[in-house]
PDB file of N, CA and C in Angstrom:
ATOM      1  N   UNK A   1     -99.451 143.183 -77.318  1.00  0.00           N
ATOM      2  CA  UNK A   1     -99.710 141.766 -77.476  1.00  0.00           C
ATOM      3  C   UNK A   1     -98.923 141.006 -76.422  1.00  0.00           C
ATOM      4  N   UNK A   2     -99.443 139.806 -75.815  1.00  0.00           N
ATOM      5  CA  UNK A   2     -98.851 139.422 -74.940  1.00  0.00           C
ATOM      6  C   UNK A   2     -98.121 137.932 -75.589  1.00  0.00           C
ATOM      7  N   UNK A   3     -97.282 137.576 -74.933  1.00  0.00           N
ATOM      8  CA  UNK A   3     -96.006 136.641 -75.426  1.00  0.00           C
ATOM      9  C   UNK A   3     -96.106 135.497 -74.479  1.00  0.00           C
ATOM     10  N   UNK A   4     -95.525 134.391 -75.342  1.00  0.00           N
ATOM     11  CA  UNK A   4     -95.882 133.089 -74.042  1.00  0.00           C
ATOM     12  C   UNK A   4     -94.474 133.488 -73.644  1.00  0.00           C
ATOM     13  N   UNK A   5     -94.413 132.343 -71.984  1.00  0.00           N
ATOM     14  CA  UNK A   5     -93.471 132.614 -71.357  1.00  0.00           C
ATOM     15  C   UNK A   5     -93.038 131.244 -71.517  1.00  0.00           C
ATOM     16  N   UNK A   6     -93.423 130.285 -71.953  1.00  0.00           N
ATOM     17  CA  UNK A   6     -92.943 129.147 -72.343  1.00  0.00           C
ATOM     18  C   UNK A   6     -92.784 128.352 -71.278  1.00  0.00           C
ATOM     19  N   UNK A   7     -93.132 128.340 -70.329  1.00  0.00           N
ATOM     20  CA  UNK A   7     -92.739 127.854 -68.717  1.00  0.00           C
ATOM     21  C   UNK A   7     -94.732 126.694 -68.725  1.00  0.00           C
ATOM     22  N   UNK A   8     -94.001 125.777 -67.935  1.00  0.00           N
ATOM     23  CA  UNK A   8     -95.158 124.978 -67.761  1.00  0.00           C
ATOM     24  C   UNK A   8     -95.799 125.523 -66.428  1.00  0.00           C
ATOM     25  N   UNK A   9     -97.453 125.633 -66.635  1.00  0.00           N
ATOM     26  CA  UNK A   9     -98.131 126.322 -65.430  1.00  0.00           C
ATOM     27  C   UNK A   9     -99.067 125.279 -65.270  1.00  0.00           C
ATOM     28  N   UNK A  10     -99.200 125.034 -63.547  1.00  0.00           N
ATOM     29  CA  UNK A  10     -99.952 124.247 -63.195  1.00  0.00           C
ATOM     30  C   UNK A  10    -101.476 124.820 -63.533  1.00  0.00           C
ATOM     31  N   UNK A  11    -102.306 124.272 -64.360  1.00  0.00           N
ATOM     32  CA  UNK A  11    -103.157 125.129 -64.749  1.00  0.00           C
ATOM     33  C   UNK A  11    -104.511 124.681 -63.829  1.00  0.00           C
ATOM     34  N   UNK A  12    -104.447 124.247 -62.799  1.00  0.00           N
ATOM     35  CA  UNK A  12    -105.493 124.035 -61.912  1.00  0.00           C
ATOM     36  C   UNK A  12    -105.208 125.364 -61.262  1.00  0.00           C
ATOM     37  N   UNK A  13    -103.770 126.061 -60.641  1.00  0.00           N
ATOM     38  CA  UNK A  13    -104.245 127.244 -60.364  1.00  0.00           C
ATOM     39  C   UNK A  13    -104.682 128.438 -61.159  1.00  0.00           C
ATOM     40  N   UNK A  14    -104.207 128.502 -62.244  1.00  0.00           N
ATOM     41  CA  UNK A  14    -104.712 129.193 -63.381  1.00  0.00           C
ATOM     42  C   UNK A  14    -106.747 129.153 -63.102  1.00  0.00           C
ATOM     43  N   UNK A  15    -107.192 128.193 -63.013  1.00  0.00           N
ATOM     44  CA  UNK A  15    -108.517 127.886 -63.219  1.00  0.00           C
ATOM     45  C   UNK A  15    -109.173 128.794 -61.596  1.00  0.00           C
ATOM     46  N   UNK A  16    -107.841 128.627 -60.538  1.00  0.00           N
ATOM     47  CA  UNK A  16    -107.996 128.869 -59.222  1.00  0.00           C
ATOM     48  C   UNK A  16    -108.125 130.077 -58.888  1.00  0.00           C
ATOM     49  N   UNK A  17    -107.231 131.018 -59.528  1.00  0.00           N
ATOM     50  CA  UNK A  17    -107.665 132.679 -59.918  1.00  0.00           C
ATOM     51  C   UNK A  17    -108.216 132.998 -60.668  1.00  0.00           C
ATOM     52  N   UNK A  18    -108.985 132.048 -61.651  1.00  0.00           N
ATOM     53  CA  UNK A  18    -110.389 133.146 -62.643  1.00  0.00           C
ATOM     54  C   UNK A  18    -111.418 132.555 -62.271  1.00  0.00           C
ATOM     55  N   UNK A  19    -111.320 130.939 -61.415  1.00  0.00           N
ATOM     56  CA  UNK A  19    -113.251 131.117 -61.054  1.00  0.00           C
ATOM     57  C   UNK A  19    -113.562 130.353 -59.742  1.00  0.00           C
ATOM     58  N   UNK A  20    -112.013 130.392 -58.777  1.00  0.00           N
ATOM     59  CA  UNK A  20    -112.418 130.179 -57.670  1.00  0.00           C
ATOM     60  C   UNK A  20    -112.152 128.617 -57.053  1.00  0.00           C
ATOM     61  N   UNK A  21    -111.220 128.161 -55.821  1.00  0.00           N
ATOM     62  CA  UNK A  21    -111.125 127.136 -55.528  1.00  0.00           C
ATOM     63  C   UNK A  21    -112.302 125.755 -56.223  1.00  0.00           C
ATOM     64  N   UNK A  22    -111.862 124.708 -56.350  1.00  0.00           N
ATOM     65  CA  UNK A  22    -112.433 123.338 -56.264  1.00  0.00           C
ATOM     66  C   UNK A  22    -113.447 123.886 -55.339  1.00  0.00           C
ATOM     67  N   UNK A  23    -114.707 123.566 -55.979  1.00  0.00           N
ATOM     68  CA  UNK A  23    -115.978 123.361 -55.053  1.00  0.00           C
ATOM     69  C   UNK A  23    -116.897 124.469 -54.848  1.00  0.00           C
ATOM     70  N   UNK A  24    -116.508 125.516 -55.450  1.00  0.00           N
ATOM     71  CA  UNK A  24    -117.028 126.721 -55.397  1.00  0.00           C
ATOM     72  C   UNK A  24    -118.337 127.197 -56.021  1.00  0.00           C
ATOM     73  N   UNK A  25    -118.709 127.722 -56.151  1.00  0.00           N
ATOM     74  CA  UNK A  25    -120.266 127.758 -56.913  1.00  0.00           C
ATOM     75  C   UNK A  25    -119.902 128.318 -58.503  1.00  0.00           C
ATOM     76  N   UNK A  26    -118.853 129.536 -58.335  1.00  0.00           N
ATOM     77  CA  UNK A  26    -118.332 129.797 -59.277  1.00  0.00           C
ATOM     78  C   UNK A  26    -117.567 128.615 -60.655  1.00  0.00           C
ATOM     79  N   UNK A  27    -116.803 128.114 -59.736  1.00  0.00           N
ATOM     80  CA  UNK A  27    -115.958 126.789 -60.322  1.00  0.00           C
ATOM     81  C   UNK A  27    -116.929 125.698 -60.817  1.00  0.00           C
ATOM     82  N   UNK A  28    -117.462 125.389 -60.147  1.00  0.00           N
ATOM     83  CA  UNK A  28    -118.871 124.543 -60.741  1.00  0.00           C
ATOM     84  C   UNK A  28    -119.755 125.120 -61.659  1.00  0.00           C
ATOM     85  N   UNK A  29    -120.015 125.786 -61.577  1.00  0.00           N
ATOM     86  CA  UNK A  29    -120.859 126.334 -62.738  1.00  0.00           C
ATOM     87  C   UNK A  29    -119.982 126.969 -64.100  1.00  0.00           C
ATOM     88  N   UNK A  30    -118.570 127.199 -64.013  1.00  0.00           N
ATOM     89  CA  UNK A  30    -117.454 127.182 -65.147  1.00  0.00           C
ATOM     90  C   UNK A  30    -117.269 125.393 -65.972  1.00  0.00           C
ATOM     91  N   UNK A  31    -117.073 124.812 -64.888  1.00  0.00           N
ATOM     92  CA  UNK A  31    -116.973 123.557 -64.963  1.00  0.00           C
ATOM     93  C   UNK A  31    -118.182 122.682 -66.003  1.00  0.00           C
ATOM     94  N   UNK A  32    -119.015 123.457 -65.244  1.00  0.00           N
ATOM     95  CA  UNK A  32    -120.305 122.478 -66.654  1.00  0.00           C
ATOM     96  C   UNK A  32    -120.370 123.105 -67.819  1.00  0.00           C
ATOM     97  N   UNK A  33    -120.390 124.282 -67.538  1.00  0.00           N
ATOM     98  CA  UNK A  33    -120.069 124.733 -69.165  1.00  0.00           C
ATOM     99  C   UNK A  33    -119.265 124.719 -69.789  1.00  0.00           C
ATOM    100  N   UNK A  34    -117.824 124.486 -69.595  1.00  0.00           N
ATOM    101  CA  UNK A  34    -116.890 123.787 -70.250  1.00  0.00           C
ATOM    102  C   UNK A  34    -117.251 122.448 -70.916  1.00  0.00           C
ATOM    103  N   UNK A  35    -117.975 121.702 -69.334  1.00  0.00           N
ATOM    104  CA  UNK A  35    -118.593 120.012 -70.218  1.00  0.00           C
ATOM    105  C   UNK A  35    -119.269 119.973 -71.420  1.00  0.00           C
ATOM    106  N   UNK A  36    -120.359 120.863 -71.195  1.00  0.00           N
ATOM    107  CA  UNK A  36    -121.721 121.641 -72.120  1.00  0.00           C
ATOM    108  C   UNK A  36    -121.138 121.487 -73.392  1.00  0.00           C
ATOM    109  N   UNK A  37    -120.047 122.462 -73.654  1.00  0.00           N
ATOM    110  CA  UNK A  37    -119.498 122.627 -75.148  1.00  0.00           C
ATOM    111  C   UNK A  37    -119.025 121.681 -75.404  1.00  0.00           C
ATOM    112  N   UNK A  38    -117.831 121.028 -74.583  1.00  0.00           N
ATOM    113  CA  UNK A  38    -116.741 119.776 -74.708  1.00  0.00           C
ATOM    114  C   UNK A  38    -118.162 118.986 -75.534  1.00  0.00           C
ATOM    115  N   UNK A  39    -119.077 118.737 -74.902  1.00  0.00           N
ATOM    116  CA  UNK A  39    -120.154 117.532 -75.695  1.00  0.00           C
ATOM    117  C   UNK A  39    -120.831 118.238 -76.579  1.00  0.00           C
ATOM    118  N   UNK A  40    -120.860 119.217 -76.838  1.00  0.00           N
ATOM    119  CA  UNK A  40    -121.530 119.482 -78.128  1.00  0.00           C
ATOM    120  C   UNK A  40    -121.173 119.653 -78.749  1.00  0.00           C
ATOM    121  N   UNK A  41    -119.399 120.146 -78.877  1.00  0.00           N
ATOM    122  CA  UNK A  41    -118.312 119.791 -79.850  1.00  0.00           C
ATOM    123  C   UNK A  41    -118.391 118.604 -80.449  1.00  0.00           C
ATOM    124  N   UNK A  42    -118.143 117.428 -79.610  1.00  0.00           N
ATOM    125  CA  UNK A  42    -118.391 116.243 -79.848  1.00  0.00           C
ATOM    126  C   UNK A  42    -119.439 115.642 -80.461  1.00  0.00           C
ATOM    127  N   UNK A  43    -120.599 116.096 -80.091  1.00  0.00           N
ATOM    128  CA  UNK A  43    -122.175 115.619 -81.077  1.00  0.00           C
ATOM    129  C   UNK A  43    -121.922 116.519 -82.144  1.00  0.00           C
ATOM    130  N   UNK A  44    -121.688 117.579 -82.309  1.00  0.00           N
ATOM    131  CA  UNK A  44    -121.572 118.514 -83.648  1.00  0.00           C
ATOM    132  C   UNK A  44    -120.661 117.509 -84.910  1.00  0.00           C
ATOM    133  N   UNK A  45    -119.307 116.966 -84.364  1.00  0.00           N
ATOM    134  CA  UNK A  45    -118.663 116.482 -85.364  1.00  0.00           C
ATOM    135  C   UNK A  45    -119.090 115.352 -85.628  1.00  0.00           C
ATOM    136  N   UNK A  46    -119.722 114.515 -84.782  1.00  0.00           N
ATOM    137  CA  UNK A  46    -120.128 113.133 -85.050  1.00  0.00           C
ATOM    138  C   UNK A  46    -121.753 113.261 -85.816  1.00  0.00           C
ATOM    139  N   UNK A  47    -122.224 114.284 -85.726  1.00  0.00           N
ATOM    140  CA  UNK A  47    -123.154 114.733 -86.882  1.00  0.00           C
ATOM    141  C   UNK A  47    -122.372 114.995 -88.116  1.00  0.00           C
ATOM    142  N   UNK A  48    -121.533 115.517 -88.400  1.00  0.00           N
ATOM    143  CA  UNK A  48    -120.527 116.156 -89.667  1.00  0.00           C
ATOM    144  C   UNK A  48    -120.554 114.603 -90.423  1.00  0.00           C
ATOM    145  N   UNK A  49    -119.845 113.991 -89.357  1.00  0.00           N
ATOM    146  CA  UNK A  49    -119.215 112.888 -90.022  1.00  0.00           C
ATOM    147  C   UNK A  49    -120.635 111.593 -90.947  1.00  0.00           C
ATOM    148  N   UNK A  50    -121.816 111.377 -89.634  1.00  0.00           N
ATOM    149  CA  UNK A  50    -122.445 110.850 -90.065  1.00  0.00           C
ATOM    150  C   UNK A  50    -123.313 111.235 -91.376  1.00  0.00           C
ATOM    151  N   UNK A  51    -123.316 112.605 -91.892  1.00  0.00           N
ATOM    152  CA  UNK A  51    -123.447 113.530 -92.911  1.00  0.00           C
ATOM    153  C   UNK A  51    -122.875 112.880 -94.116  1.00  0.00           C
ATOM    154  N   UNK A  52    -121.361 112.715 -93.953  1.00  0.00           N
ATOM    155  CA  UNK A  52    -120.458 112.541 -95.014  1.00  0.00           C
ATOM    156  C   UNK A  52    -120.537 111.400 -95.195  1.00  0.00           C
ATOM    157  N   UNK A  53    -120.897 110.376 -94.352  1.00  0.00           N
ATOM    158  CA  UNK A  53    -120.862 109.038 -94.874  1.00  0.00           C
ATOM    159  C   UNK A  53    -122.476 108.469 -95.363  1.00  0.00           C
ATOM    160  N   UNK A  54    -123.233 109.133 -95.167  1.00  0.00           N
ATOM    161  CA  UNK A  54    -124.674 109.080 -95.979  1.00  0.00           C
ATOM    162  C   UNK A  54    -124.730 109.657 -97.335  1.00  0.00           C
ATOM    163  N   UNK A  55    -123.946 110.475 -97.692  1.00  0.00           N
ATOM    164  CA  UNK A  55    -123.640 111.873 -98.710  1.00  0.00           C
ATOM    165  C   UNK A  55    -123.872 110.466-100.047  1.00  0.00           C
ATOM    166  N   UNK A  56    -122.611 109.486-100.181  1.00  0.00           N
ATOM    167  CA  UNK A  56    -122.772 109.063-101.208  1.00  0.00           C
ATOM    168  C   UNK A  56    -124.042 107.588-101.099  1.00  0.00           C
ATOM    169  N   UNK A  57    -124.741 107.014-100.125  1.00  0.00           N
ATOM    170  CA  UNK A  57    -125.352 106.578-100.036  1.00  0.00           C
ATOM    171  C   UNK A  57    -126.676 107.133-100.589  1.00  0.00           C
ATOM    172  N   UNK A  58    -127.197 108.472-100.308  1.00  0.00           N
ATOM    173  CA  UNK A  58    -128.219 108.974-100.631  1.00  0.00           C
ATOM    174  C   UNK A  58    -128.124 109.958-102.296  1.00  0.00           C
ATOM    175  N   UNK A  59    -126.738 110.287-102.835  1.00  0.00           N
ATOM    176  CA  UNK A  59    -126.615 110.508-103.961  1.00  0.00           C
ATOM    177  C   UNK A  59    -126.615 109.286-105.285  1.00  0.00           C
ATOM    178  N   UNK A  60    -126.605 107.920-104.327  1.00  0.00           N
ATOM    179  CA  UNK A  60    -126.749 107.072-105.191  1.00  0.00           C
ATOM    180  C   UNK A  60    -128.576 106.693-105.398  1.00  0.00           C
ATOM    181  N   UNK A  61    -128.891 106.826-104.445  1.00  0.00           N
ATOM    182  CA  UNK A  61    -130.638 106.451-104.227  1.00  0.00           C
ATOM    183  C   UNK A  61    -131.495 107.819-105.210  1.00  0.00           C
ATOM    184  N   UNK A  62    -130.796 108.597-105.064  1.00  0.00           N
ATOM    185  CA  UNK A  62    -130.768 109.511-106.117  1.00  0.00           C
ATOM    186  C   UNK A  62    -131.164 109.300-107.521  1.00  0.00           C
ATOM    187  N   UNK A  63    -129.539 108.885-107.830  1.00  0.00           N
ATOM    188  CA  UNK A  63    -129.149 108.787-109.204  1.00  0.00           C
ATOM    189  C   UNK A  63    -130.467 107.487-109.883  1.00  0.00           C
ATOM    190  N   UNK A  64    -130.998 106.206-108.934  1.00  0.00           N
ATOM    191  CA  UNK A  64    -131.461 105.056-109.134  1.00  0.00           C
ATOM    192  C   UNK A  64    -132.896 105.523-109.830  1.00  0.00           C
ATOM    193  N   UNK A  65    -133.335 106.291-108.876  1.00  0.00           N
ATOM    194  CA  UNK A  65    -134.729 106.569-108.943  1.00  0.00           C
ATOM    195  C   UNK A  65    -135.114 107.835-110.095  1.00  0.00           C
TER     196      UNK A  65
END
């Protein structure tokens, strides 16, 4: 198992040895798919949420009818 080293790493080079300088075809195409999820993370929970706040709106339209 590997252990943190607790040391702050510039993590642009981190990104620089697994997919290749700024500008790269590699790096760009890592890059959007990072975005890809980042926003569908984001639409996923803001679906959750709009879920939960209809939940008792539509259990009451429910109960009426």
């Amino acid at each position: 198992m590997q252990t943190n080293n607790h040391k702050i790493v510039d993590y642009d080079l981190v990104l620089d040895a697994k997919f290749g300088k700024e500008g790269t075809p590699e790096r760009i195409q890592a890059e959007e798919a990072a975005y890809s999820f980042y926003s569908g993370q984001i639409l996923q929970d803001a679906r959750k949420e709009a879920v939960c706040y209809r939940c008792p709106i539509v259990a009451k339209s429910l109960l009426t009818n």
